[in-house]
N, C-alpha and C. Protein backbone atom coordinates (compact mmCIF):
# COMPACT_ATOMS: atom_id res chain seq x y z
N UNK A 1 16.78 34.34 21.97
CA UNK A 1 16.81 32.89 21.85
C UNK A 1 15.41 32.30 21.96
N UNK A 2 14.39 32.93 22.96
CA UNK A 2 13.09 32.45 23.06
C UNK A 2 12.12 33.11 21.64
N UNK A 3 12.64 33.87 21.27
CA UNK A 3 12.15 34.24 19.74
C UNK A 3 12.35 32.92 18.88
N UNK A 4 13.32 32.61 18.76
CA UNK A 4 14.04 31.56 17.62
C UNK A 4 13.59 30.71 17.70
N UNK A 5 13.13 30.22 19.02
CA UNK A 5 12.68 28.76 19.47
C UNK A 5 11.34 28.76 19.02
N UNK A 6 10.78 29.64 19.76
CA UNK A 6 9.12 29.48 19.33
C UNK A 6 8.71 30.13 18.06
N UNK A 7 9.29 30.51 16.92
CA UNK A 7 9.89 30.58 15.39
C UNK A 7 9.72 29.13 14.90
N UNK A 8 11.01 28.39 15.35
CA UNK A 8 10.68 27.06 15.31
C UNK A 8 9.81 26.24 15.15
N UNK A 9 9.15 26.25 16.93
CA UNK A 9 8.41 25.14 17.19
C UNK A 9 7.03 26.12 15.91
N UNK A 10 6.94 26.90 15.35
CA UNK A 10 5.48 27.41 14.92
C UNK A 10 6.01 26.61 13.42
N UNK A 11 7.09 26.66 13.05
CA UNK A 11 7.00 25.95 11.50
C UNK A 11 7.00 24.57 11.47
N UNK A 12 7.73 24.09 12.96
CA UNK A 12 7.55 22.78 13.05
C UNK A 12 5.50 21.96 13.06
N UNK A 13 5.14 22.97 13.62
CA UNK A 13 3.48 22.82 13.75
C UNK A 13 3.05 23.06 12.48
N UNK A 14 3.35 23.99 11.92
CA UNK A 14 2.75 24.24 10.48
C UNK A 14 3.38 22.85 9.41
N UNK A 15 4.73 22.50 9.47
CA UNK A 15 4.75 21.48 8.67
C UNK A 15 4.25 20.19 8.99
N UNK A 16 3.75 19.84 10.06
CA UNK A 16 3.15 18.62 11.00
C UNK A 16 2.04 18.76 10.36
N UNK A 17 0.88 20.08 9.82
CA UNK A 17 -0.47 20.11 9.87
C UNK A 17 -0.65 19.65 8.39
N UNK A 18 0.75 20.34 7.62
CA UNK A 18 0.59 19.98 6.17
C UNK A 18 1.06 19.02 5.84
N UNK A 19 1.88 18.00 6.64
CA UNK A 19 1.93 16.71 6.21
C UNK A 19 0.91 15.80 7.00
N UNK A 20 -0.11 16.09 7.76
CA UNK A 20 -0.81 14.98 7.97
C UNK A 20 -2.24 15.38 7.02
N UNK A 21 -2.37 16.81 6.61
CA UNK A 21 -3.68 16.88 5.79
C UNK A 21 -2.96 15.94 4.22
N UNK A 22 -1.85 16.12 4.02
CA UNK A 22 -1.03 15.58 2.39
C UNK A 22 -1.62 13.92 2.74
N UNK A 23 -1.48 13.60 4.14
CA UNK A 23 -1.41 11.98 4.43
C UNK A 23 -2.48 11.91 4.16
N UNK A 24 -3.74 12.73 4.45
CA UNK A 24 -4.99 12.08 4.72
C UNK A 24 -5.63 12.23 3.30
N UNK A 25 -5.28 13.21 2.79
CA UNK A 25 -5.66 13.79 1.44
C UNK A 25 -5.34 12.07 0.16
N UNK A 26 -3.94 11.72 0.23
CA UNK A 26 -3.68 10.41 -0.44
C UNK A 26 -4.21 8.95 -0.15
N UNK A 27 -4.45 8.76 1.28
CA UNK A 27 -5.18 8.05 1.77
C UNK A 27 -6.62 7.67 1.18
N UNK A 28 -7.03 9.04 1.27
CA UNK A 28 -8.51 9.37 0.58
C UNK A 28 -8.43 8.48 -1.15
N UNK A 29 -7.77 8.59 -1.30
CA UNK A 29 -7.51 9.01 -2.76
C UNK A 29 -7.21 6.84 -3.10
N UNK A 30 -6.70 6.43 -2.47
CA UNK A 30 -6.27 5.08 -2.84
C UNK A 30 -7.09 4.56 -1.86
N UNK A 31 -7.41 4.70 -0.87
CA UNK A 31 -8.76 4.19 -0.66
C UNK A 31 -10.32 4.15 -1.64
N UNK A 32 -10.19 5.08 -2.35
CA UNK A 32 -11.18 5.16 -3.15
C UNK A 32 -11.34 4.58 -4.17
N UNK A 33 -10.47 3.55 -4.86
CA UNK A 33 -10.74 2.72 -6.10
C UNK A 33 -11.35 1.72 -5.84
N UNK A 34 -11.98 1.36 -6.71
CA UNK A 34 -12.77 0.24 -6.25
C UNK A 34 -12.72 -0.80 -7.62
N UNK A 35 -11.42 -0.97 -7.78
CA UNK A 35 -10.74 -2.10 -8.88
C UNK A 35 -11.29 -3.24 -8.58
N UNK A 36 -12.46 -3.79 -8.75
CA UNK A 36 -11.81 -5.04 -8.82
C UNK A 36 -11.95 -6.32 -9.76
N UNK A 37 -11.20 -7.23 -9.61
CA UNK A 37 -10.85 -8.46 -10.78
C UNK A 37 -10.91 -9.71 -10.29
N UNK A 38 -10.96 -10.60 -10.90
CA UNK A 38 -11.05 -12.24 -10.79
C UNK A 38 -10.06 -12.46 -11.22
N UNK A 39 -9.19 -13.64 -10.48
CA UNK A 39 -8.17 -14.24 -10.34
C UNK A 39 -8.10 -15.87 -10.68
N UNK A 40 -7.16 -16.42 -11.11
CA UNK A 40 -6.96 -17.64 -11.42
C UNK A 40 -5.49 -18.14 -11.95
N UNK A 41 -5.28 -19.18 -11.42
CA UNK A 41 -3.75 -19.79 -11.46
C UNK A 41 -3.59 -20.35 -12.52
N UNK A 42 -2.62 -20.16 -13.39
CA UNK A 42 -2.77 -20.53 -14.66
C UNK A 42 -1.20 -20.95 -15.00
N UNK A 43 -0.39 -21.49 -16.06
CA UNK A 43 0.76 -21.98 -16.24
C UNK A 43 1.46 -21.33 -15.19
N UNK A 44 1.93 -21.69 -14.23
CA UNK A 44 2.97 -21.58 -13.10
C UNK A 44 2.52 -19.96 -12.71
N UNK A 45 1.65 -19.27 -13.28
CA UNK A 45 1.55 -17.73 -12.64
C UNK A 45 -0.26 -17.38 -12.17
N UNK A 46 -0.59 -16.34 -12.38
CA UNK A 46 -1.73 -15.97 -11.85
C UNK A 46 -2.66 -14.94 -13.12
N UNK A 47 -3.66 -15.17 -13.54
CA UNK A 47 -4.18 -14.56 -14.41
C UNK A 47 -5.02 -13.74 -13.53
N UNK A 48 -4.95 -12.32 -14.32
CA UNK A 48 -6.31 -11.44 -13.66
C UNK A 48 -6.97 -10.74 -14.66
N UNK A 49 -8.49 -10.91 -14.13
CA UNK A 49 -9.78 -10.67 -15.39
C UNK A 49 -10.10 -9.34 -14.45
N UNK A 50 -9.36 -7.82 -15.56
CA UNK A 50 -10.32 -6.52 -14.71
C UNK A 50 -11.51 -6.30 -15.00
N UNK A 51 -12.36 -5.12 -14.56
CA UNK A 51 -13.95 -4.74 -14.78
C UNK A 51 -13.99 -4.46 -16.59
N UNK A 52 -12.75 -3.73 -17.25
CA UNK A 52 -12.93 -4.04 -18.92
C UNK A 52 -12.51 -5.24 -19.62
N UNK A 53 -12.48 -6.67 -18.78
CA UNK A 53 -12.28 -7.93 -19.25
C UNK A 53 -10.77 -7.50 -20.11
N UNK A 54 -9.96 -6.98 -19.61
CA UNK A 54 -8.44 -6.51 -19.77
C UNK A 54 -8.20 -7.80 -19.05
N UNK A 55 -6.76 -9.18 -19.47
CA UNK A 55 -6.42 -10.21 -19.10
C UNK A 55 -4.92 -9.51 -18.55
N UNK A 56 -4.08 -9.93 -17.39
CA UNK A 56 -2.88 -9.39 -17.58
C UNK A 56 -2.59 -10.83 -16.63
N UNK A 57 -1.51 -11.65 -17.36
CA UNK A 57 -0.81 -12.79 -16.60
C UNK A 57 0.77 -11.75 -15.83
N UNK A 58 0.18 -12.46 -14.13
CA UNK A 58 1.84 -12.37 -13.35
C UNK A 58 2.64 -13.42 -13.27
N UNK A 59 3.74 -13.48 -13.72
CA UNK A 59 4.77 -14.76 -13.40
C UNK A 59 5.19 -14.29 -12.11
N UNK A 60 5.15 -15.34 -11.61
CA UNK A 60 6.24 -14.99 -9.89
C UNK A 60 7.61 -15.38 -10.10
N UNK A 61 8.67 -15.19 -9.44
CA UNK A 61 9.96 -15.61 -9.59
C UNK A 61 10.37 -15.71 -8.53
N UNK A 62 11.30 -15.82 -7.99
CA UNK A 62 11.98 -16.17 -6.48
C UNK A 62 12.10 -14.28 -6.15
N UNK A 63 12.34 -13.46 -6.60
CA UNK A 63 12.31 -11.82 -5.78
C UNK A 63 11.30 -10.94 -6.50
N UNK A 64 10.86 -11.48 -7.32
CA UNK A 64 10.12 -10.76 -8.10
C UNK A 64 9.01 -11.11 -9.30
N UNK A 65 8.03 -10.23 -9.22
CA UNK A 65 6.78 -10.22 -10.39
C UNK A 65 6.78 -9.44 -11.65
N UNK A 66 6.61 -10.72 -12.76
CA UNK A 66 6.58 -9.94 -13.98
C UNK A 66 5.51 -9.87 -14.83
């Protein structure tokens, strides 16, 4: 039974190590863009100007953005 357990607790440690390197690894990763755009309110929504002067209007709605 003390086999099984500490069996266990060793995969439980091994999957703890590989989901916090997966966390830190994605973290990395969307921390790292550096998007950014100019904004402005325009017919009832929000216009955004990206770094390739790409225009994309958001309408807001009561639950949701289109």
């Amino acid at each position: 039974m003390v086999i099984v357990l500490t069996v266990l607790n060793v995969l439980l440690l091994i999957g703890s190590i590989v989901c916090t390197v997966l966390t830190y690894r994605n973290n990395k990763i969307i921390n790292s863009t550096e998007t950014t755009f100019v904004y402005r309110e325009e017919d009832g929504g929000v216009l955004l100007t990206l770094q390739n002067q790409e225009e994309i209007m958001l309408q807001f709605e009561s639950e949701s953005v289109k």
